[in-house]
Protein backbone atom coordinates (compact mmCIF):
# COMPACT_ATOMS: atom_id res chain seq x y z
CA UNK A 1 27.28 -26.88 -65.11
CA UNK A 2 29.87 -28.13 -62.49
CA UNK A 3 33.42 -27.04 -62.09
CA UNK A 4 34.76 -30.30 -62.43
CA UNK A 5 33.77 -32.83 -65.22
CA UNK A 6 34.42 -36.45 -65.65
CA UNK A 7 34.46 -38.27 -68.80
CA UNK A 8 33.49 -42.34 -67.59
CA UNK A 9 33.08 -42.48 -64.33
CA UNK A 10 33.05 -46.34 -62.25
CA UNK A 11 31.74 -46.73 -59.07
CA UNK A 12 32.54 -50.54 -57.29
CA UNK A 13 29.50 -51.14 -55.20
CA UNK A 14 26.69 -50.08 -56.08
CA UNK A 15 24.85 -49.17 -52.12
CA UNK A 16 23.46 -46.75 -50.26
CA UNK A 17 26.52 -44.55 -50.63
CA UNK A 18 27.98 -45.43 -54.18
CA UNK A 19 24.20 -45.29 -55.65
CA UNK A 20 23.29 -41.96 -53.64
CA UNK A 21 26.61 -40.69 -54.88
CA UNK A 22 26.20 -41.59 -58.70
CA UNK A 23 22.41 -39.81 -58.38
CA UNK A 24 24.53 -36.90 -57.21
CA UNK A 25 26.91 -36.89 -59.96
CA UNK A 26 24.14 -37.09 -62.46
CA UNK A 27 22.13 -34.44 -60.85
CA UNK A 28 25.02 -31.98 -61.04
CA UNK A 29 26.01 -32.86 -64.70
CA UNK A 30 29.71 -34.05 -63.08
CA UNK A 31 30.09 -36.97 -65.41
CA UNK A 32 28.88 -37.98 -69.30
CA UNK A 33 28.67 -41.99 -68.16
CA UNK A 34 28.58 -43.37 -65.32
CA UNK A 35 29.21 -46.94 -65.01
CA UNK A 36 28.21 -49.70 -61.68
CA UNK A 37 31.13 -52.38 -60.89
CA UNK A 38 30.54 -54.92 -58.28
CA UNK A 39 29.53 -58.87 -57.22
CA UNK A 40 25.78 -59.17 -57.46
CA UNK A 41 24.58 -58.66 -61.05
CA UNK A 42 20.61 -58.31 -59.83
CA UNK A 43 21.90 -55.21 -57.95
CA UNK A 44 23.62 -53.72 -60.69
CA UNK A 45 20.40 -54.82 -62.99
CA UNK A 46 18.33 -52.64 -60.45
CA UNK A 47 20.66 -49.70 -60.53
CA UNK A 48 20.26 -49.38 -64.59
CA UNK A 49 16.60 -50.43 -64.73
CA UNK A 50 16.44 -47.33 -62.15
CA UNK A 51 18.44 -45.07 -64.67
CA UNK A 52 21.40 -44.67 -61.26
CA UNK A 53 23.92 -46.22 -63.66
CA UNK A 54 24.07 -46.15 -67.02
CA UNK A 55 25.93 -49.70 -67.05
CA UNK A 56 26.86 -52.35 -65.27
CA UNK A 57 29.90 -54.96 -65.52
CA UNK A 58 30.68 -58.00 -62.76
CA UNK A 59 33.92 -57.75 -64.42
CA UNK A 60 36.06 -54.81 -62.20
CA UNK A 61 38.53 -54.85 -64.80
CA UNK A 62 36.01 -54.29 -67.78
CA UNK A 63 34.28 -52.04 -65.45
CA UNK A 64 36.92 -49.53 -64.89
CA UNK A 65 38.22 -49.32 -68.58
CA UNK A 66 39.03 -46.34 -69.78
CA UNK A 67 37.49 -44.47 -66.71
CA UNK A 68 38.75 -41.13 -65.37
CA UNK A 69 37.71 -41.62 -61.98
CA UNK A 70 37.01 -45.13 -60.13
CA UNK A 71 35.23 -44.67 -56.61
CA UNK A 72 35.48 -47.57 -53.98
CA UNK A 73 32.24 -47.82 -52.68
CA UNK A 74 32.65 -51.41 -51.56
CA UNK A 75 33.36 -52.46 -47.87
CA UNK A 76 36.88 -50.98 -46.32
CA UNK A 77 38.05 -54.75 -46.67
CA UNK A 78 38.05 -55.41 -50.07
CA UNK A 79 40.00 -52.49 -50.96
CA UNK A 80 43.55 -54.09 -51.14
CA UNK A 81 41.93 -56.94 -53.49
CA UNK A 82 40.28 -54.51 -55.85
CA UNK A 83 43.15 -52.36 -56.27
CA UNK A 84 45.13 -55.75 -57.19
CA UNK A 85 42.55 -56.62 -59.76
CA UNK A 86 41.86 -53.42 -61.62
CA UNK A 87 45.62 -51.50 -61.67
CA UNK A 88 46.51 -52.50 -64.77
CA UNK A 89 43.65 -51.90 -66.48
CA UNK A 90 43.60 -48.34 -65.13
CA UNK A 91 44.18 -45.86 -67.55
CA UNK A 92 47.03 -43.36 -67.43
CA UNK A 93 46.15 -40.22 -65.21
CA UNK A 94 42.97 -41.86 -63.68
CA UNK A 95 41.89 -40.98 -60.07
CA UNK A 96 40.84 -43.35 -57.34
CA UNK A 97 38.97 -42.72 -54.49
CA UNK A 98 36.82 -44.33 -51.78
CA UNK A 99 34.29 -43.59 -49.61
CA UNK A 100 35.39 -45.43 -46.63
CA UNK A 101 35.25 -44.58 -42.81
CA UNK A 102 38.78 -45.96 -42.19
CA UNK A 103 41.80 -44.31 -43.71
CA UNK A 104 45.24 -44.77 -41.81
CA UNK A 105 47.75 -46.71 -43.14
CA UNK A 106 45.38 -48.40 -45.62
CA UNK A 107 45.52 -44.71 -47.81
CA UNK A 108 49.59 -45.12 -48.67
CA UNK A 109 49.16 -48.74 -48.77
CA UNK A 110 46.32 -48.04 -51.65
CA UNK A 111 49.15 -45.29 -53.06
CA UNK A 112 51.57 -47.65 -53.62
CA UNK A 113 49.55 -50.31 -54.94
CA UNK A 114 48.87 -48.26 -58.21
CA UNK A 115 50.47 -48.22 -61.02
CA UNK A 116 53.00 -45.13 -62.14
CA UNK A 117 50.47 -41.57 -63.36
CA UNK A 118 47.86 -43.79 -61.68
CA UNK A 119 46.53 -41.82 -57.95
CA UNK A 120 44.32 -42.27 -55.06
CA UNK A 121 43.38 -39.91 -53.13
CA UNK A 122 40.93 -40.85 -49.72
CA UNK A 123 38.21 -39.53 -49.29
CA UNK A 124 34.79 -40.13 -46.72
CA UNK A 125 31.65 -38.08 -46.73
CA UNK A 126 30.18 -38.17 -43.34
CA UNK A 127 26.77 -39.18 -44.12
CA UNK A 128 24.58 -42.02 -44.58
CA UNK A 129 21.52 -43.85 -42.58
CA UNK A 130 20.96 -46.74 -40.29
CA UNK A 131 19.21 -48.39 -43.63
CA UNK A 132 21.60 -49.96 -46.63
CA UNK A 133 21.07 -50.75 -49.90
CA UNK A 134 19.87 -49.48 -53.46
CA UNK A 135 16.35 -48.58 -52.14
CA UNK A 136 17.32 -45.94 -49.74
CA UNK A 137 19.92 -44.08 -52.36
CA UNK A 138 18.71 -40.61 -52.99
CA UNK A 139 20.92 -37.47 -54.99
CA UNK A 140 21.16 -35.04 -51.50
CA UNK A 141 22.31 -37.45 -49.27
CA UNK A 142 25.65 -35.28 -49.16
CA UNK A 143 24.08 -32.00 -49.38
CA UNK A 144 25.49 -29.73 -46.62
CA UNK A 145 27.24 -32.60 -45.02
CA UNK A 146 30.79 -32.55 -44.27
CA UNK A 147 33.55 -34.67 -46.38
CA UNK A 148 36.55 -35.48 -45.34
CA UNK A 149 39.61 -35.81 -47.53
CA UNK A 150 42.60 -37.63 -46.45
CA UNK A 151 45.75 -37.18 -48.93
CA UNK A 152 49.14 -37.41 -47.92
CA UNK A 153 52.44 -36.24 -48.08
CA UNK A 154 52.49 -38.58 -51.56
CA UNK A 155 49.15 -37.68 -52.98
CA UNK A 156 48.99 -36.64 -56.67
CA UNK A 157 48.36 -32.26 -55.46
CA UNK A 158 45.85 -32.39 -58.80
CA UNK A 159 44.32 -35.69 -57.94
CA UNK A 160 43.23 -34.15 -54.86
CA UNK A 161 41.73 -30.86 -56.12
CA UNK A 162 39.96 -33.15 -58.38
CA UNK A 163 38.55 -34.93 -55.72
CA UNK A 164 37.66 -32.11 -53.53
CA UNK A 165 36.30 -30.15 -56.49
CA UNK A 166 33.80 -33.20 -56.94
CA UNK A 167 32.53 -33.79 -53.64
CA UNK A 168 31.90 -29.74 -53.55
CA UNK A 169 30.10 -29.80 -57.05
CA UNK A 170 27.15 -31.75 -55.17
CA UNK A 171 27.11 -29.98 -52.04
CA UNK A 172 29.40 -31.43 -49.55
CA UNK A 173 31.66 -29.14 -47.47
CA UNK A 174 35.07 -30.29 -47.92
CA UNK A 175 37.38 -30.66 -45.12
CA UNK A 176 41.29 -32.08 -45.45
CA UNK A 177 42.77 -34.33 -42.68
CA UNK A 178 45.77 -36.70 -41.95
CA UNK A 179 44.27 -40.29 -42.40
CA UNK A 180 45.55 -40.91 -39.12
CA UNK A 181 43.92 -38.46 -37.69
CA UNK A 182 40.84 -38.92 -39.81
CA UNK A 183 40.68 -42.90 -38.09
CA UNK A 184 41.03 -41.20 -34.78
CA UNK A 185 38.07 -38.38 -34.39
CA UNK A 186 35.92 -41.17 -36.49
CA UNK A 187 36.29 -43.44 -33.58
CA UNK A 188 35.05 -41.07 -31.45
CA UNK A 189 32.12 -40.17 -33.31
CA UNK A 190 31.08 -42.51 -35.60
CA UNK A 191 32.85 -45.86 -34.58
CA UNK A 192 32.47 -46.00 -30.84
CA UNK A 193 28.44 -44.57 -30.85
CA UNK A 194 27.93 -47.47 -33.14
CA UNK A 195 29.47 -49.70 -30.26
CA UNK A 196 27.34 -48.40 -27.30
CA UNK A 197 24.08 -49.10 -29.78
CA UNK A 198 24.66 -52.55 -30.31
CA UNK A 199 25.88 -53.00 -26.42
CA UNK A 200 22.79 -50.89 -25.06
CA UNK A 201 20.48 -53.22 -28.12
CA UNK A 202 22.00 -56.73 -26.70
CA UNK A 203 22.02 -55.36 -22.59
CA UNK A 204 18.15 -55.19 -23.06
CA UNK A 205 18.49 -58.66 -25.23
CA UNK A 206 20.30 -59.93 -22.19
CA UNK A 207 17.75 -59.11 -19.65
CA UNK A 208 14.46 -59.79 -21.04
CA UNK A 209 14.06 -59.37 -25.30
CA UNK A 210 10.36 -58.77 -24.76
CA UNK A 211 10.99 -55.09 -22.59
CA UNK A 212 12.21 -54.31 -26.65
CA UNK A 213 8.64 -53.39 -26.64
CA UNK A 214 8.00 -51.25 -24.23
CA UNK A 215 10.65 -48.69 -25.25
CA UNK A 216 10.26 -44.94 -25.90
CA UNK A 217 11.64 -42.31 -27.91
CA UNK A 218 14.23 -41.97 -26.22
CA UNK A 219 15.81 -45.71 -26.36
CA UNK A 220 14.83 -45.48 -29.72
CA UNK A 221 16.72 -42.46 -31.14
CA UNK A 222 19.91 -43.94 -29.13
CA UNK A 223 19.85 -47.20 -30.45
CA UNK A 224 18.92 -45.98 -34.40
CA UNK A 225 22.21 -46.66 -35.91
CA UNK A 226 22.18 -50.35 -34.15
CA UNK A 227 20.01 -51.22 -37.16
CA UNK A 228 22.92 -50.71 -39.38
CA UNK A 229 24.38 -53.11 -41.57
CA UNK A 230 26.14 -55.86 -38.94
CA UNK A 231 28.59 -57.27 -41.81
CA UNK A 232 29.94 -53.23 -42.60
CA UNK A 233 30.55 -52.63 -39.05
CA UNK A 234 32.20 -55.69 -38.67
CA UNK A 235 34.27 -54.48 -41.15
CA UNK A 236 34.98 -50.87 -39.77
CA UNK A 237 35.37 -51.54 -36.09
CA UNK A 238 38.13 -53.97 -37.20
CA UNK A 239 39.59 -52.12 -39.91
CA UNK A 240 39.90 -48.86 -37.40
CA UNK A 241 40.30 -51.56 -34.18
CA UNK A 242 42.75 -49.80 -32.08
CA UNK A 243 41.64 -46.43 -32.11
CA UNK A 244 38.34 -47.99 -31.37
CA UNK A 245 39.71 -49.66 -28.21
CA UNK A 246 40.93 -46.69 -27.17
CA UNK A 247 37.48 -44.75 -27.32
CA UNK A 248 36.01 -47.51 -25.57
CA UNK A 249 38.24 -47.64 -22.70
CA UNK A 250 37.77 -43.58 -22.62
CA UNK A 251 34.19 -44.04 -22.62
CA UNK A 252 34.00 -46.74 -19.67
CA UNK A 253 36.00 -44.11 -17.59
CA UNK A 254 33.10 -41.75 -18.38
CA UNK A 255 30.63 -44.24 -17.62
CA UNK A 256 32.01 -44.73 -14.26
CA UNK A 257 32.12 -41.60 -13.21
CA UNK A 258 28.30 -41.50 -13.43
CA UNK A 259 28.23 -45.30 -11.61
CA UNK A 260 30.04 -43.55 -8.75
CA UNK A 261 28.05 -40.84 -8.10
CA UNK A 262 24.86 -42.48 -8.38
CA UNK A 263 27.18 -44.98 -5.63
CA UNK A 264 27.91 -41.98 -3.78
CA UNK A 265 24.17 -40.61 -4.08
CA UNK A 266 26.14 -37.55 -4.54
CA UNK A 267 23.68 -35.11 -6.75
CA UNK A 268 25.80 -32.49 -7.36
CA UNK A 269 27.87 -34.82 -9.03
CA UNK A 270 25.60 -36.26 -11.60
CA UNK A 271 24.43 -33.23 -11.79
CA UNK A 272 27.93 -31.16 -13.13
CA UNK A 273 28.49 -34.70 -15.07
CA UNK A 274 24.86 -34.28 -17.02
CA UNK A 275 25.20 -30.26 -17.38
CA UNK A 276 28.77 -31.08 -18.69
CA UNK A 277 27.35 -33.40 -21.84
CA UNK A 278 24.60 -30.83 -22.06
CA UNK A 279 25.90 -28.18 -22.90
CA UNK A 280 28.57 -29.65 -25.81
CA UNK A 281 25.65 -31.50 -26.91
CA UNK A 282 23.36 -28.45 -27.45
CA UNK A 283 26.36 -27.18 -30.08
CA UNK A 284 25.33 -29.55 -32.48
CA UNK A 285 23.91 -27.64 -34.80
C-alpha cells in the first residue's frame, strides 16, 4: 500500500499521459475512485469500457465534485479556462495539479485563480512517446523517469508533499524546480529537439518528399518525436515561446560553427566540434 492515498481522484483529459497516469494510480492502490473529465465522451467511454477510469463526466464541474485531487492533463492552453470553470465546485482542501511541459508564470497565475484552502501545485513528469492517445497509455510509463515539481514561494508546503509523495508512490524520481527555471532547461531539451525534428522532417519535404524513403536509422531515430502530436506542440512551443527563441538562436550559433569548418575544410575543427557533443552525449545514461 502507498504512502499517500486519495479518496476521488479527477483527471481532465483523458491521453496518453492522464490515462497512463490513472493506470499508475490504480496499480499502486493511490486512489479508491478515479474519475475521467474532458470534451469527447467516446474517449472517456473507451477509458471505462477499458477499466482506466472508473467514470466519466463531460461536465468538469460534475467531474471534479467532491475530489481530493484534480490533475490537468489537458493541453497547457486550456488551463486558465478550466480553472475558471471548476473553482467553485472544488472542495475545501483539494489539490490541483498538471502535467504540463510549461510552467512559468502560468503556475501563480493558476495559484491565484483558486479559491481560498483550494492549491495547485505544478508538476511535469518527463516522459511520454512520439504516439498520443488512449491506445498507447500503459501503468510504467513514469517508472524511473524523472518528475519535476514546480511550487513556489506561495504553494500550499502540504499540497506539495502531497504531490511529490504521489508521483514517488508510482515510481517517478522527484525533482523540485523554479517554474521559471523549469520553462528554461525544458526548452533546451524537450522544446527546441522537437523544433529541429519538424525542421530536419520539412528540409527533406522541401527538397524532394520521395528521398523520405530512402532514409536510415539514423534519420529515423532523429526525427522520432516529429511524429508527435502537431496541435500539442503548437501549444507548448507557444506557451514556453521565448525561452524557445532563445534555444533556437543558441542552436543556429552551434550549427554554424560546424557550416564554417566544413567552409574552412578545417578537420580538426569538426573534429573537436563532434568529440565535444560526443562525449556529453555518451553521459546519457
Amino acid at each position: 500500500m502507498a504512502d499517500i492515498h486519495f479518496g476521488k481522484v479527477t483527471i481532465i483529459g483523458v491521453g496518453l499521459i492522464g490515462a497512463s497516469l490513472a493506470m499508475a494510480m490504480r496499480k499502486a492502490s493511490v486512489a479508491e475512485k478515479i474519475v475521467g473529465g474532458g470534451r469527447s465522451e467516446e474517449n472517456l467511454r473507451r477509458a471505462r469500457q477499458r477499466g482506466i477510469i472508473d467514470s466519466y463526466s463531460t461536465s468538469l464541474e460534475d467531474a471534479v465534485d467532491s475530489s481530493e485531487l484534480v490533475v490537468l492533463a489537458s493541453p497547457v492552453g486550456t488551463f486558465r479556462e478550466i480553472i475558471k470553470k471548476i473553482g467553485d465546485r472544488l472542495k475545501e482542501g483539494t489539490v490541483v495539479t498538471d502535467v504540463g511541459s510549461v510552467k512559468g508564470s502560468l503556475v501563480a497565475e493558476l495559484e491565484t485563480m483558486l479559491p481560498e484552502g483550494r492549491f495547485f501545485v505544478g508538476a511535469h513528469p518527463i516522459a511520454g512517446s512520439d504516439r498520443s492517445g488512449l491506445d498507447y497509455a500503459h501503468s510504467e510509463l513514469f517508472r524511473n523517469s524523472v518528475t519535476i515539481v514546480t511550487p513556489t514561494e506561495n504553494t500550499d508546503p502540504d499540497a506539495t508533499e502531497r504531490v511529490v509523495s504521489l508521483w514517488k508512490a508510482i515510481g517517478a524520481r522527484v525533482v523540485l524546480m523554479s517554474p521559471s527555471e523549469h520553462d528554461r532547461v525544458l526548452a533546451l531539451t524537450s522544446h527546441l529537439p522537437h523544433v529541429v525534428s519538424y525542421a530536419l522532417v520539412n528540409t527533406v519535404e522541401g527538397i524532394n518528399s520521395r528521398y523520405i524513403e530512402y532514409t536510415g536509422g539514423g534519420f529515423r531515430d532523429t526525427t522520432r518525436i516529429a511524429s508527435s502530436s502537431p496541435e500539442l506542440w503548437t501549444d507548448i512551443l507557444l506557451s514556453n515561446r521565448d525561452n524557445v527563441l532563445e534555444m533556437m538562436e543558441i542552436f543556429r550559433e552551434r550549427l554554424d560553427e560546424i557550416e564554417t569548418a566544413l567552409r574552412n575544410k578545417d578537420a580538426a575543427a569538426l573534429l573537436a566540434l563532434l568529440e565535444r557533443a560526443k562525449k556529453l552525449r555518451d553521459e546519457i545514461n
